[in-house]
PDB file of N, CA and C in Angstrom:
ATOM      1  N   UNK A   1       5.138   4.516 -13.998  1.00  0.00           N
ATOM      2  CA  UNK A   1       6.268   4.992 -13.229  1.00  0.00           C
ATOM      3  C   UNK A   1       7.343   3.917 -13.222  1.00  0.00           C
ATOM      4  N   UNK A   2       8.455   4.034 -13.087  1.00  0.00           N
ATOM      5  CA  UNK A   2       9.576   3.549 -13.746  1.00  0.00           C
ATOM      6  C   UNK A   2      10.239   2.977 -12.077  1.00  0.00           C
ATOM      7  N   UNK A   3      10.091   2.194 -11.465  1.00  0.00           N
ATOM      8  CA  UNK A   3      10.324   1.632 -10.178  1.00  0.00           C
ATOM      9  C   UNK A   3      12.523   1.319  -9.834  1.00  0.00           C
ATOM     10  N   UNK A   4      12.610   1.108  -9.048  1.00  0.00           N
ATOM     11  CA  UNK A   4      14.237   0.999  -8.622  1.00  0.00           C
ATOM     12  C   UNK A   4      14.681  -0.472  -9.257  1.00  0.00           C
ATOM     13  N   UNK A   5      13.293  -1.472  -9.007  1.00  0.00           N
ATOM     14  CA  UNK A   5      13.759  -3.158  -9.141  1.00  0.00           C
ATOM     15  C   UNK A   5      12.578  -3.761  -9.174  1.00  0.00           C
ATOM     16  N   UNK A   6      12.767  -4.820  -9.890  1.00  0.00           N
ATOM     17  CA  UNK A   6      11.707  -6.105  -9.943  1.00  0.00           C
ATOM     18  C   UNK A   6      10.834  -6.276  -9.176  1.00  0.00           C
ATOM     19  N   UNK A   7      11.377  -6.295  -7.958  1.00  0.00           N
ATOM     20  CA  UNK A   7      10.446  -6.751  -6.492  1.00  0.00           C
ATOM     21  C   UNK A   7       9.788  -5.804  -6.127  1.00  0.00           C
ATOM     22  N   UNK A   8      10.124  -4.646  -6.028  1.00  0.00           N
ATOM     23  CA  UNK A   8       9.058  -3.085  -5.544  1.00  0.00           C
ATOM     24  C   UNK A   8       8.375  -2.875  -6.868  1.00  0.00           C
ATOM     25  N   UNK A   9       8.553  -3.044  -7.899  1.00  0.00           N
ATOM     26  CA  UNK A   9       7.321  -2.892  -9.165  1.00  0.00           C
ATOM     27  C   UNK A   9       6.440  -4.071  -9.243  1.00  0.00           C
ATOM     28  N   UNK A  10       6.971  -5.249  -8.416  1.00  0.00           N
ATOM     29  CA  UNK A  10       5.965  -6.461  -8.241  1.00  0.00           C
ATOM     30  C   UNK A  10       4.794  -5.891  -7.300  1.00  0.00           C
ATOM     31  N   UNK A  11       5.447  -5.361  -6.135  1.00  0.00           N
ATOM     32  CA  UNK A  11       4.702  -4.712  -4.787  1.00  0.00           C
ATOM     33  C   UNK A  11       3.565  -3.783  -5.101  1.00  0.00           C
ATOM     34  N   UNK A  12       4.257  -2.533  -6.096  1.00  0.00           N
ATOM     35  CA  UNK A  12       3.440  -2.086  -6.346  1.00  0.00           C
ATOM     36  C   UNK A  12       2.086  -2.466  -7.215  1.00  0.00           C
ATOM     37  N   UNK A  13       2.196  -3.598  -8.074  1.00  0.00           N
ATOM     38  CA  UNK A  13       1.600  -4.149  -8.949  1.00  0.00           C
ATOM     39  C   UNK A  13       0.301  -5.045  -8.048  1.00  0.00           C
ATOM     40  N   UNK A  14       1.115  -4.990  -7.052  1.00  0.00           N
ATOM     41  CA  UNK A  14      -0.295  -5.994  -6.101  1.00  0.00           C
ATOM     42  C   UNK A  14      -0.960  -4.966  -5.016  1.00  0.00           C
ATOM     43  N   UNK A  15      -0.636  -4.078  -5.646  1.00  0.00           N
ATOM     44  CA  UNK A  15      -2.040  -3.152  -4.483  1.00  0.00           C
ATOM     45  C   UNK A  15      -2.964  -3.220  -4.221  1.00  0.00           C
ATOM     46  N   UNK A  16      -3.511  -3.236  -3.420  1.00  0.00           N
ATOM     47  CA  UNK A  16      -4.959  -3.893  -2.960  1.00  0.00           C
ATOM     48  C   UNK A  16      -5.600  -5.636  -2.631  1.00  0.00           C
ATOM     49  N   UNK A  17      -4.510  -6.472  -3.167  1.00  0.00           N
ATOM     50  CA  UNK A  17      -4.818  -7.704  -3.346  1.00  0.00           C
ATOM     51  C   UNK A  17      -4.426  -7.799  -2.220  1.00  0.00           C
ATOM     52  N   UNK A  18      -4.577  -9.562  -1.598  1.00  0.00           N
ATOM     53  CA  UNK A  18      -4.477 -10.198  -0.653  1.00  0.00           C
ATOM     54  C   UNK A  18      -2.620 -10.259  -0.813  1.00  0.00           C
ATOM     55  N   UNK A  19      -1.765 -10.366   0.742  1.00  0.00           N
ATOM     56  CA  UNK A  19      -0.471 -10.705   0.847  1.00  0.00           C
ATOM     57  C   UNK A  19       0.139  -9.293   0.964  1.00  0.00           C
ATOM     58  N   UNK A  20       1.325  -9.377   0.462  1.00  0.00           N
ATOM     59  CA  UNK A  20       2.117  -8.109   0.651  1.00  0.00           C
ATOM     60  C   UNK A  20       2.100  -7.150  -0.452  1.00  0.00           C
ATOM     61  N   UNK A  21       2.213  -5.976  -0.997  1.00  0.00           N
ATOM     62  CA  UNK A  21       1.855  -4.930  -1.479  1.00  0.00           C
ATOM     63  C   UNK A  21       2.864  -3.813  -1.520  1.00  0.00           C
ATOM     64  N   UNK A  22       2.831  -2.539  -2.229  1.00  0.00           N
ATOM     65  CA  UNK A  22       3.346  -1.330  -1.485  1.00  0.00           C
ATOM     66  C   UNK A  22       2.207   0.049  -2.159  1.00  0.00           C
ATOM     67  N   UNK A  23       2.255   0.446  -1.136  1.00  0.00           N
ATOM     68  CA  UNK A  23       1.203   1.861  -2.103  1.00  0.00           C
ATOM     69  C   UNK A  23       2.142   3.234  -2.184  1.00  0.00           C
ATOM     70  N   UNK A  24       1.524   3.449  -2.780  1.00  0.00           N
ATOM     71  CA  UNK A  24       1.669   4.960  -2.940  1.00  0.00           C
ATOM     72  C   UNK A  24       0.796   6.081  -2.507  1.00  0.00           C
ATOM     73  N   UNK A  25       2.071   7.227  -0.964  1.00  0.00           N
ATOM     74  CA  UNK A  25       0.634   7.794  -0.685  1.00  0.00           C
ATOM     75  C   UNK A  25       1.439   9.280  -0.892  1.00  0.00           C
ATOM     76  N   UNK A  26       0.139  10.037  -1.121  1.00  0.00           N
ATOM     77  CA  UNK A  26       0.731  11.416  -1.269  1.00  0.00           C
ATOM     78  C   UNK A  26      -0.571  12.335  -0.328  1.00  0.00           C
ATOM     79  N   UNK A  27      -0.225  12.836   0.934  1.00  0.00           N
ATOM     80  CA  UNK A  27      -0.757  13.509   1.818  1.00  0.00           C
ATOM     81  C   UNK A  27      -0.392  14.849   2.098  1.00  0.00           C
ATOM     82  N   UNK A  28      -0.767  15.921   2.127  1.00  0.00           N
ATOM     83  CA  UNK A  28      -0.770  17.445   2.495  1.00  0.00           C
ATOM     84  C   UNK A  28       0.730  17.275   2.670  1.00  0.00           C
ATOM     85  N   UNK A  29       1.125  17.710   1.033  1.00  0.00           N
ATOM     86  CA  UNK A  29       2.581  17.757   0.434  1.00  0.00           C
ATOM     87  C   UNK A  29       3.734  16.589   0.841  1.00  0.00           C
ATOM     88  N   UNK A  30       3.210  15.531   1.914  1.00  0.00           N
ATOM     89  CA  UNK A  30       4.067  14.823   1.929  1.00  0.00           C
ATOM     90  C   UNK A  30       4.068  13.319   0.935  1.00  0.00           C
ATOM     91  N   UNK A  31       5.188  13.042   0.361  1.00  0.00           N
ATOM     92  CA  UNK A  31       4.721  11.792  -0.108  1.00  0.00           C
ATOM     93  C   UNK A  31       5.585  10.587   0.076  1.00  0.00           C
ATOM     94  N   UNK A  32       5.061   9.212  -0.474  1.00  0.00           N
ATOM     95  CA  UNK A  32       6.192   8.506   0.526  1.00  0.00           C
ATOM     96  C   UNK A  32       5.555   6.937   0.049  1.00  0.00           C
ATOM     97  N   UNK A  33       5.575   6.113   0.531  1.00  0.00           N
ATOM     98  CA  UNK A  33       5.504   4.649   0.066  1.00  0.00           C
ATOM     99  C   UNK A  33       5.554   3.742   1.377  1.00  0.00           C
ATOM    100  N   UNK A  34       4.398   2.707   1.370  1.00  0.00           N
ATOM    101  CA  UNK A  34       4.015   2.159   2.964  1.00  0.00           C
ATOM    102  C   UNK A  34       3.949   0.632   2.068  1.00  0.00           C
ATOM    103  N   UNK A  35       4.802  -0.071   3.010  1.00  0.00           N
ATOM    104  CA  UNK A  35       4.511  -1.512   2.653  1.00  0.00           C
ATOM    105  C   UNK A  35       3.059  -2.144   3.360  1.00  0.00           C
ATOM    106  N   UNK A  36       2.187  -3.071   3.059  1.00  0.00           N
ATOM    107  CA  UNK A  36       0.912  -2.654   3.317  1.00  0.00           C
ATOM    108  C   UNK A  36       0.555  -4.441   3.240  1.00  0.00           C
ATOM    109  N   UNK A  37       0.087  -4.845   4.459  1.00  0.00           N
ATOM    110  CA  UNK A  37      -0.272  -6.267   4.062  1.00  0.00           C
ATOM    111  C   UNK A  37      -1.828  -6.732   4.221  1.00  0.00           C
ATOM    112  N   UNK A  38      -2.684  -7.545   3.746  1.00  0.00           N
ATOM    113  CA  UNK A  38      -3.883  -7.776   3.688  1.00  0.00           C
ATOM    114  C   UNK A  38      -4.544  -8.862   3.995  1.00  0.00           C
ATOM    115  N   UNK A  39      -5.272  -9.245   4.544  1.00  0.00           N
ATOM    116  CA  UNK A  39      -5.910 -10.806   4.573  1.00  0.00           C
ATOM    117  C   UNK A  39      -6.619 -11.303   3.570  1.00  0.00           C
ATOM    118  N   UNK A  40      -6.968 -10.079   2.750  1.00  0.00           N
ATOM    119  CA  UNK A  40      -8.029 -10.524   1.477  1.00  0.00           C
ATOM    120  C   UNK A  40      -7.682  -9.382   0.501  1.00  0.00           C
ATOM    121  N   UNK A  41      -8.234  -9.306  -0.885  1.00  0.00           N
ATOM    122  CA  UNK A  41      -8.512  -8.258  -1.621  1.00  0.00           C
ATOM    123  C   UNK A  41      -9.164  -7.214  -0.998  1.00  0.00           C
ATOM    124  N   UNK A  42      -9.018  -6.307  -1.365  1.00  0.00           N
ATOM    125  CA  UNK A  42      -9.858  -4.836  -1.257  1.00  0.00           C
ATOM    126  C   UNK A  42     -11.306  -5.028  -1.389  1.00  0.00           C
ATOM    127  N   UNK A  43     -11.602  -5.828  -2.599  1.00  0.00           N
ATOM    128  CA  UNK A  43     -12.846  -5.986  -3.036  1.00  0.00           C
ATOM    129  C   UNK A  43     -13.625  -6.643  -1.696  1.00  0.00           C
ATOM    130  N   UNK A  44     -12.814  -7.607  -1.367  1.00  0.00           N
ATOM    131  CA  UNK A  44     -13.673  -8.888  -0.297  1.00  0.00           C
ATOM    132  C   UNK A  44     -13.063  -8.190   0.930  1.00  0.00           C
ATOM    133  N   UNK A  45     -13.297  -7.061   1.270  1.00  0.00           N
ATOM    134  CA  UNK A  45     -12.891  -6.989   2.436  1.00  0.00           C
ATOM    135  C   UNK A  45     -14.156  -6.703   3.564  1.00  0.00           C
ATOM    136  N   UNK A  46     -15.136  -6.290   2.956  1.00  0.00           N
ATOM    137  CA  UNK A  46     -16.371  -5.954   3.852  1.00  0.00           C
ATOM    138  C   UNK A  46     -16.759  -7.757   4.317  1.00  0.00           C
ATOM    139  N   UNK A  47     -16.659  -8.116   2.857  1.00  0.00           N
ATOM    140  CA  UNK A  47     -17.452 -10.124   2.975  1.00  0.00           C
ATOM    141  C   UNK A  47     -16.857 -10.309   4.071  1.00  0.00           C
ATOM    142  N   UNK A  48     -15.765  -9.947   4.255  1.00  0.00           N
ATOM    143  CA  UNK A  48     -14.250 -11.085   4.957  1.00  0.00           C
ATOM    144  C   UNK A  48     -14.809 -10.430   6.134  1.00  0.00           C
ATOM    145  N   UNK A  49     -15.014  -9.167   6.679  1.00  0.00           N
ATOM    146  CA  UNK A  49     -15.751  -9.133   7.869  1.00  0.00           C
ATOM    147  C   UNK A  49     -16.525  -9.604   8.494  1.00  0.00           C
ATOM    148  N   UNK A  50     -17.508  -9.731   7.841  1.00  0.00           N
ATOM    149  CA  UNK A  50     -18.972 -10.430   7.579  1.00  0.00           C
ATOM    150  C   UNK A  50     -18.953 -11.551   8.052  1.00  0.00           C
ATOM    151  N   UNK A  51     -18.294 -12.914   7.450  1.00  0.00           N
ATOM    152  CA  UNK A  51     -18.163 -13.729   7.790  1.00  0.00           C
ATOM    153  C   UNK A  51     -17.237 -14.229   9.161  1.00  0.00           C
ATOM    154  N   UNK A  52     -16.225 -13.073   9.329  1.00  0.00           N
ATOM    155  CA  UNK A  52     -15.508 -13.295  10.790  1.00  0.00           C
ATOM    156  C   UNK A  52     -16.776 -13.168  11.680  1.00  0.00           C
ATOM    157  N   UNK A  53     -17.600 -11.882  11.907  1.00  0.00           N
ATOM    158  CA  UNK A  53     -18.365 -11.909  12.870  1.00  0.00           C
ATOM    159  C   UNK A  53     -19.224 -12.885  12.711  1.00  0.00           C
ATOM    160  N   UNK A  54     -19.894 -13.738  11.942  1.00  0.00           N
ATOM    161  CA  UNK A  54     -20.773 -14.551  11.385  1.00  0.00           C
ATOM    162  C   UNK A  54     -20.212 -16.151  12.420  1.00  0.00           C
ATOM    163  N   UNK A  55     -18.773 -16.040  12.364  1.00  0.00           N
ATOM    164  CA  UNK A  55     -17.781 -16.880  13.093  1.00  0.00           C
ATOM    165  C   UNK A  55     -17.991 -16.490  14.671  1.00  0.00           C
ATOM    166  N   UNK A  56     -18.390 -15.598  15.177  1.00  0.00           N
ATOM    167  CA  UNK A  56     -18.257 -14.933  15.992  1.00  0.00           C
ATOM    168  C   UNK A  56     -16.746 -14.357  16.663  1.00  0.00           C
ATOM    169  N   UNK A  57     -15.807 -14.380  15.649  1.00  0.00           N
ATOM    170  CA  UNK A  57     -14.297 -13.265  15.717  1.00  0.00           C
ATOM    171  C   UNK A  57     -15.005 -11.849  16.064  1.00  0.00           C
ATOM    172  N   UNK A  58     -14.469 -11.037  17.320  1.00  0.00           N
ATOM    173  CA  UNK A  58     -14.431 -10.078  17.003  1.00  0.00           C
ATOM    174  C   UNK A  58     -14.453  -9.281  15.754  1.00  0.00           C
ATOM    175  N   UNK A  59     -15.521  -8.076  15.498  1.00  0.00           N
ATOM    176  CA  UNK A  59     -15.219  -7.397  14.432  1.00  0.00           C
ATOM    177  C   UNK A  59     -14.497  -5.884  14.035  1.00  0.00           C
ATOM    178  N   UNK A  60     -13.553  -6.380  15.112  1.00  0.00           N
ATOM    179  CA  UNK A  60     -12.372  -4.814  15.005  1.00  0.00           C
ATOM    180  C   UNK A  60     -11.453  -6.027  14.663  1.00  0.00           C
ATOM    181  N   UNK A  61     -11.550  -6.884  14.285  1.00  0.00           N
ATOM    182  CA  UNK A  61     -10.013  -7.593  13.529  1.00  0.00           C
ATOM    183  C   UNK A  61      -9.245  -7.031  12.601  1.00  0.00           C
ATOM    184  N   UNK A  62      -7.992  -6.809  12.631  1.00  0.00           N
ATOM    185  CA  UNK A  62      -7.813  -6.296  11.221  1.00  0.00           C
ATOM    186  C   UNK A  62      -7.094  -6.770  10.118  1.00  0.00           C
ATOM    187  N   UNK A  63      -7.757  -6.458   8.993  1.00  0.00           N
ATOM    188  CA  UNK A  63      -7.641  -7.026   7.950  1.00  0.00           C
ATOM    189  C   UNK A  63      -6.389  -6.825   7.091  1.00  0.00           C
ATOM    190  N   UNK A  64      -5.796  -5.949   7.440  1.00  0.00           N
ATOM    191  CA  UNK A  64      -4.716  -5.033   7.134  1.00  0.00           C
ATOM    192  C   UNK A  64      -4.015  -4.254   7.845  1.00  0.00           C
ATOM    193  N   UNK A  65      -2.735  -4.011   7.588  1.00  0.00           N
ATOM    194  CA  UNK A  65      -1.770  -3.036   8.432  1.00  0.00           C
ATOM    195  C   UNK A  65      -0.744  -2.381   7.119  1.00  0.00           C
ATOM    196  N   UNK A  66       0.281  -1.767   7.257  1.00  0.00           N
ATOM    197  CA  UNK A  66       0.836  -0.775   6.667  1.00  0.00           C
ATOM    198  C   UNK A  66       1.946  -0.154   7.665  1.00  0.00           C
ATOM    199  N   UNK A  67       3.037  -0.075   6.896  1.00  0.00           N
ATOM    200  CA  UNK A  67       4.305   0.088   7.897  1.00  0.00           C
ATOM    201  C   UNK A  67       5.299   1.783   6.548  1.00  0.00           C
ATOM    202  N   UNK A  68       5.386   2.529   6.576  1.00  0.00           N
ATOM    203  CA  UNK A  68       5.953   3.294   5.935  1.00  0.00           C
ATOM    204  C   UNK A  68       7.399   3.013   5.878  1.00  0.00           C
ATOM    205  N   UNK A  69       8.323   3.360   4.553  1.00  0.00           N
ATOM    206  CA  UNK A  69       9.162   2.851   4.568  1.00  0.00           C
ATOM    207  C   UNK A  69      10.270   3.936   3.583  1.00  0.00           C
ATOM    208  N   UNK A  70      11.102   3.963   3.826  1.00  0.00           N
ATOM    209  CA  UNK A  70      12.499   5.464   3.646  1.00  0.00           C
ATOM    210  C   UNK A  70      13.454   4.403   2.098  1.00  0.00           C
ATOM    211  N   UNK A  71      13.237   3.420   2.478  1.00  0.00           N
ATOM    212  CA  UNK A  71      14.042   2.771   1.571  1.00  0.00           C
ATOM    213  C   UNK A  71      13.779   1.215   1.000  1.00  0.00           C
ATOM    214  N   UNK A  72      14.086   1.029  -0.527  1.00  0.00           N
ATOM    215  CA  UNK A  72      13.805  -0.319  -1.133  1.00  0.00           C
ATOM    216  C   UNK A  72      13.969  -1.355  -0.151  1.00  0.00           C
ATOM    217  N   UNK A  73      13.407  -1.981   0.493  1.00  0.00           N
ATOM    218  CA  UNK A  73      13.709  -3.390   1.143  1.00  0.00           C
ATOM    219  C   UNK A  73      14.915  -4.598   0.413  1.00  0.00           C
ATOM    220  N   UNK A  74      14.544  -4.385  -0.727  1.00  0.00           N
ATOM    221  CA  UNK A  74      15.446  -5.113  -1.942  1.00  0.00           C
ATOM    222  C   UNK A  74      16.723  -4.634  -2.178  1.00  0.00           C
ATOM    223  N   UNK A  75      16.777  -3.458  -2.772  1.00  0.00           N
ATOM    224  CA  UNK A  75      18.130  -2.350  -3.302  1.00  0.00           C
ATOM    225  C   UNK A  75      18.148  -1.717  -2.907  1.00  0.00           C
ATOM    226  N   UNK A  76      17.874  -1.267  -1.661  1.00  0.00           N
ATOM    227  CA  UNK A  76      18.246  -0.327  -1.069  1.00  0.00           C
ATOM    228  C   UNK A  76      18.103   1.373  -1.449  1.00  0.00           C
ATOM    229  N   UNK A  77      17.060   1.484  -2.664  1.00  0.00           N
ATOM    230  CA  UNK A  77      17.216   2.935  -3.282  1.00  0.00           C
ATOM    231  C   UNK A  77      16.575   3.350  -2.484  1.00  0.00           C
ATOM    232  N   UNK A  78      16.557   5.167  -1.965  1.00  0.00           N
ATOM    233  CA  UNK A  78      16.152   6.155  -1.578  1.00  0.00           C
ATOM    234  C   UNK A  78      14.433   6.262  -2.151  1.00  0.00           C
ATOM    235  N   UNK A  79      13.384   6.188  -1.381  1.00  0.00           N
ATOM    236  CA  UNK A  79      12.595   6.646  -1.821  1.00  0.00           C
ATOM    237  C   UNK A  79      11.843   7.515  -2.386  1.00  0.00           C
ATOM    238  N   UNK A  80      12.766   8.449  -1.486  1.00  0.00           N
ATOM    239  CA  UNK A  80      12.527  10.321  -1.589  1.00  0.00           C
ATOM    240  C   UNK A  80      13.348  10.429  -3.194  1.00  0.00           C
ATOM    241  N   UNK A  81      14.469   9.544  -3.396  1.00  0.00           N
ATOM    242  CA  UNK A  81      14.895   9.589  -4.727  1.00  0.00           C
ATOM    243  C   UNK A  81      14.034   9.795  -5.551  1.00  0.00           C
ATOM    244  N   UNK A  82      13.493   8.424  -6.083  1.00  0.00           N
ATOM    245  CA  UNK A  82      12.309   7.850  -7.471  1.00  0.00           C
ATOM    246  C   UNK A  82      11.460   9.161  -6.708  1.00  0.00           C
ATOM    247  N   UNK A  83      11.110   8.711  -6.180  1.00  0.00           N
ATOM    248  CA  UNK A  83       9.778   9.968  -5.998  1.00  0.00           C
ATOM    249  C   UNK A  83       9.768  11.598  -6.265  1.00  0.00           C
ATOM    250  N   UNK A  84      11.128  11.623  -6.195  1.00  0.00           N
ATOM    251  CA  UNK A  84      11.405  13.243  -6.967  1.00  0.00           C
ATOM    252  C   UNK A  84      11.436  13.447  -7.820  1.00  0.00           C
ATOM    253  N   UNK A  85      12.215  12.561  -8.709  1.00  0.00           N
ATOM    254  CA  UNK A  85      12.405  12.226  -9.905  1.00  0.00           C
ATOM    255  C   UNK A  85      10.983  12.106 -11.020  1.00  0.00           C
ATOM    256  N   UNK A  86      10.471  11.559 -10.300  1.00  0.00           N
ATOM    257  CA  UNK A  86       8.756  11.422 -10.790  1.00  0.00           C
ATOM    258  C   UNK A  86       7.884  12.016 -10.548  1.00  0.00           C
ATOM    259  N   UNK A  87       8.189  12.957  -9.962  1.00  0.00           N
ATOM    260  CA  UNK A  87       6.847  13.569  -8.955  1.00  0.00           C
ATOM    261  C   UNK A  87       5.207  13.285  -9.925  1.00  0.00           C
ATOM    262  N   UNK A  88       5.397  14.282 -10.851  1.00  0.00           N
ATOM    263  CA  UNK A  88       3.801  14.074 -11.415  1.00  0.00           C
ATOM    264  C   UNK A  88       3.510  12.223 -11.643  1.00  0.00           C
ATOM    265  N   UNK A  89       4.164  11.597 -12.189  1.00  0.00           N
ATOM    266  CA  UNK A  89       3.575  10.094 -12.122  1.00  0.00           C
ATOM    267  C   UNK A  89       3.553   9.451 -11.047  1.00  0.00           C
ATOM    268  N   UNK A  90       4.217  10.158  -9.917  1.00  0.00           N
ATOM    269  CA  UNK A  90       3.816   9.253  -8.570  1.00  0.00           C
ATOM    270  C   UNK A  90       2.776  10.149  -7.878  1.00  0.00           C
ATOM    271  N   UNK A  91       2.520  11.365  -8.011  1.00  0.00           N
ATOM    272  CA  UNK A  91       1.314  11.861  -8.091  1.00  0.00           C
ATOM    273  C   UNK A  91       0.010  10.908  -8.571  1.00  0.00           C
ATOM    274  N   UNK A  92       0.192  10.444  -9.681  1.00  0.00           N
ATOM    275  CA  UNK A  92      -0.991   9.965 -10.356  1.00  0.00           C
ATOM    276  C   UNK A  92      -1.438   8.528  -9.964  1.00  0.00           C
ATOM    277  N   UNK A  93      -0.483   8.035  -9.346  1.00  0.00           N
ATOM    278  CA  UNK A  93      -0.284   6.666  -8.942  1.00  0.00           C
ATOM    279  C   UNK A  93      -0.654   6.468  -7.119  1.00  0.00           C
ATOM    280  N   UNK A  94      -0.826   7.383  -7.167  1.00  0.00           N
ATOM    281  CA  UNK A  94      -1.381   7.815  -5.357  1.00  0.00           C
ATOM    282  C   UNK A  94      -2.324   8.243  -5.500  1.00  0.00           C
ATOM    283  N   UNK A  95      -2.846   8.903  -6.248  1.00  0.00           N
ATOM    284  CA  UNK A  95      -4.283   8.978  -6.308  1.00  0.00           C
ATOM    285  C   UNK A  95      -4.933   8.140  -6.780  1.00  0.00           C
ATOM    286  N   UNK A  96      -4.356   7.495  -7.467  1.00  0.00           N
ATOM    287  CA  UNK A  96      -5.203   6.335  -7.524  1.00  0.00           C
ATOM    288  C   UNK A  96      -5.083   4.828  -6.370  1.00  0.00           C
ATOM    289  N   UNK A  97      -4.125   5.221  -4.951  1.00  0.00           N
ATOM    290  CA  UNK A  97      -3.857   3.983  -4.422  1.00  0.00           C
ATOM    291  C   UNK A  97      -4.204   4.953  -3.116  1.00  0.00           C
ATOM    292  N   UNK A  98      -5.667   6.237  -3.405  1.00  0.00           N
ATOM    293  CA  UNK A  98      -6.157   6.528  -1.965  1.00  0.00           C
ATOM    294  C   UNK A  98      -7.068   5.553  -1.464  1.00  0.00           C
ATOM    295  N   UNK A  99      -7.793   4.932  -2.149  1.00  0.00           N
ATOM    296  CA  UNK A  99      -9.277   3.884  -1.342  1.00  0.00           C
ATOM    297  C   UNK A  99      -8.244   3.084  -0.586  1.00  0.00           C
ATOM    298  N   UNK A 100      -6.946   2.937  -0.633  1.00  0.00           N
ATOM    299  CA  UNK A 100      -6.222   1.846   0.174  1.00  0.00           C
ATOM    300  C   UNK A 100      -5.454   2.116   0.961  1.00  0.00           C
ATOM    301  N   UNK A 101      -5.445   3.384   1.394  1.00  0.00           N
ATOM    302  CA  UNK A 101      -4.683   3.977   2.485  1.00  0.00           C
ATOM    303  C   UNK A 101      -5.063   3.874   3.657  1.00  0.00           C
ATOM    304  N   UNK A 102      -4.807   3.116   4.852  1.00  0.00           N
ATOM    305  CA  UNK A 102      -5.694   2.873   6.023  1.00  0.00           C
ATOM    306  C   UNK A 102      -5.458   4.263   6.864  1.00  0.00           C
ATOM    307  N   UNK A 103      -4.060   5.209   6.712  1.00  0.00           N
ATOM    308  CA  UNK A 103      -3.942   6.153   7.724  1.00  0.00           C
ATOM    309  C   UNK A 103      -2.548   6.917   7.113  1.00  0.00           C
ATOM    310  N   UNK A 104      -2.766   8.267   6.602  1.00  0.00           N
ATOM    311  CA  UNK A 104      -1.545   8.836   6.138  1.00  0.00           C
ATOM    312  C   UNK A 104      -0.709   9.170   6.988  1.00  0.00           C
ATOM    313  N   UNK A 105       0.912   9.253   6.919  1.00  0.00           N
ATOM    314  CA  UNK A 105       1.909   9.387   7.667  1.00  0.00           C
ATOM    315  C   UNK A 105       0.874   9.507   8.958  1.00  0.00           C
TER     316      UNK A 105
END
């Protein structure tokens, strides 16, 4: 999928990893794009529990949050734009960025 700018095709490129991110979600016809931040990879995220409680941290910490977002942070493009424009490849690109969705719209 063919992104607005550098920095949101970086975002998207780090999905799931540790730091900042953006996914792609597509929920009962709505679709849309959530900036999404992490304490760890996807992969290490059960470990990363594990070892908080092991610490004795509470284990409702969270590891992640996700903020939905109408427009590029960078350039300012329309999201609802690219995303129309693309529909079937941002289709395909959300289904593949469901294991990382903490909570649709």
């Amino acid at each position: 999928m063919k992104w607005c700018c550098v920095q949101m095709r970086s975002l998207i490129d780090n999905a799931g990893e540790r730091g900042l991110s953006a996914i792609a979600v597509h929920h009962a016809n709505l679709r849309g794009v959530f900036l999404q931040t992490r304490a760890c990879d996807v992969d290490l995220q059960d470990q990363f529990r594990i070892e908080l409680s092991k610490a004795g941290v509470i284990t409702h910490f969270c590891v992640e949050s996700e903020q939905a977002i109408k427009v590029c942070p960078w350039c300012g493009t329309q999201i609802k734009t690219l995303i129309e424009s693309q529909m079937l490849d941002f289709d395909t690109l959300a289904s593949n960025h469901v294991p990382l969705v903490l909570s649709p719209f």
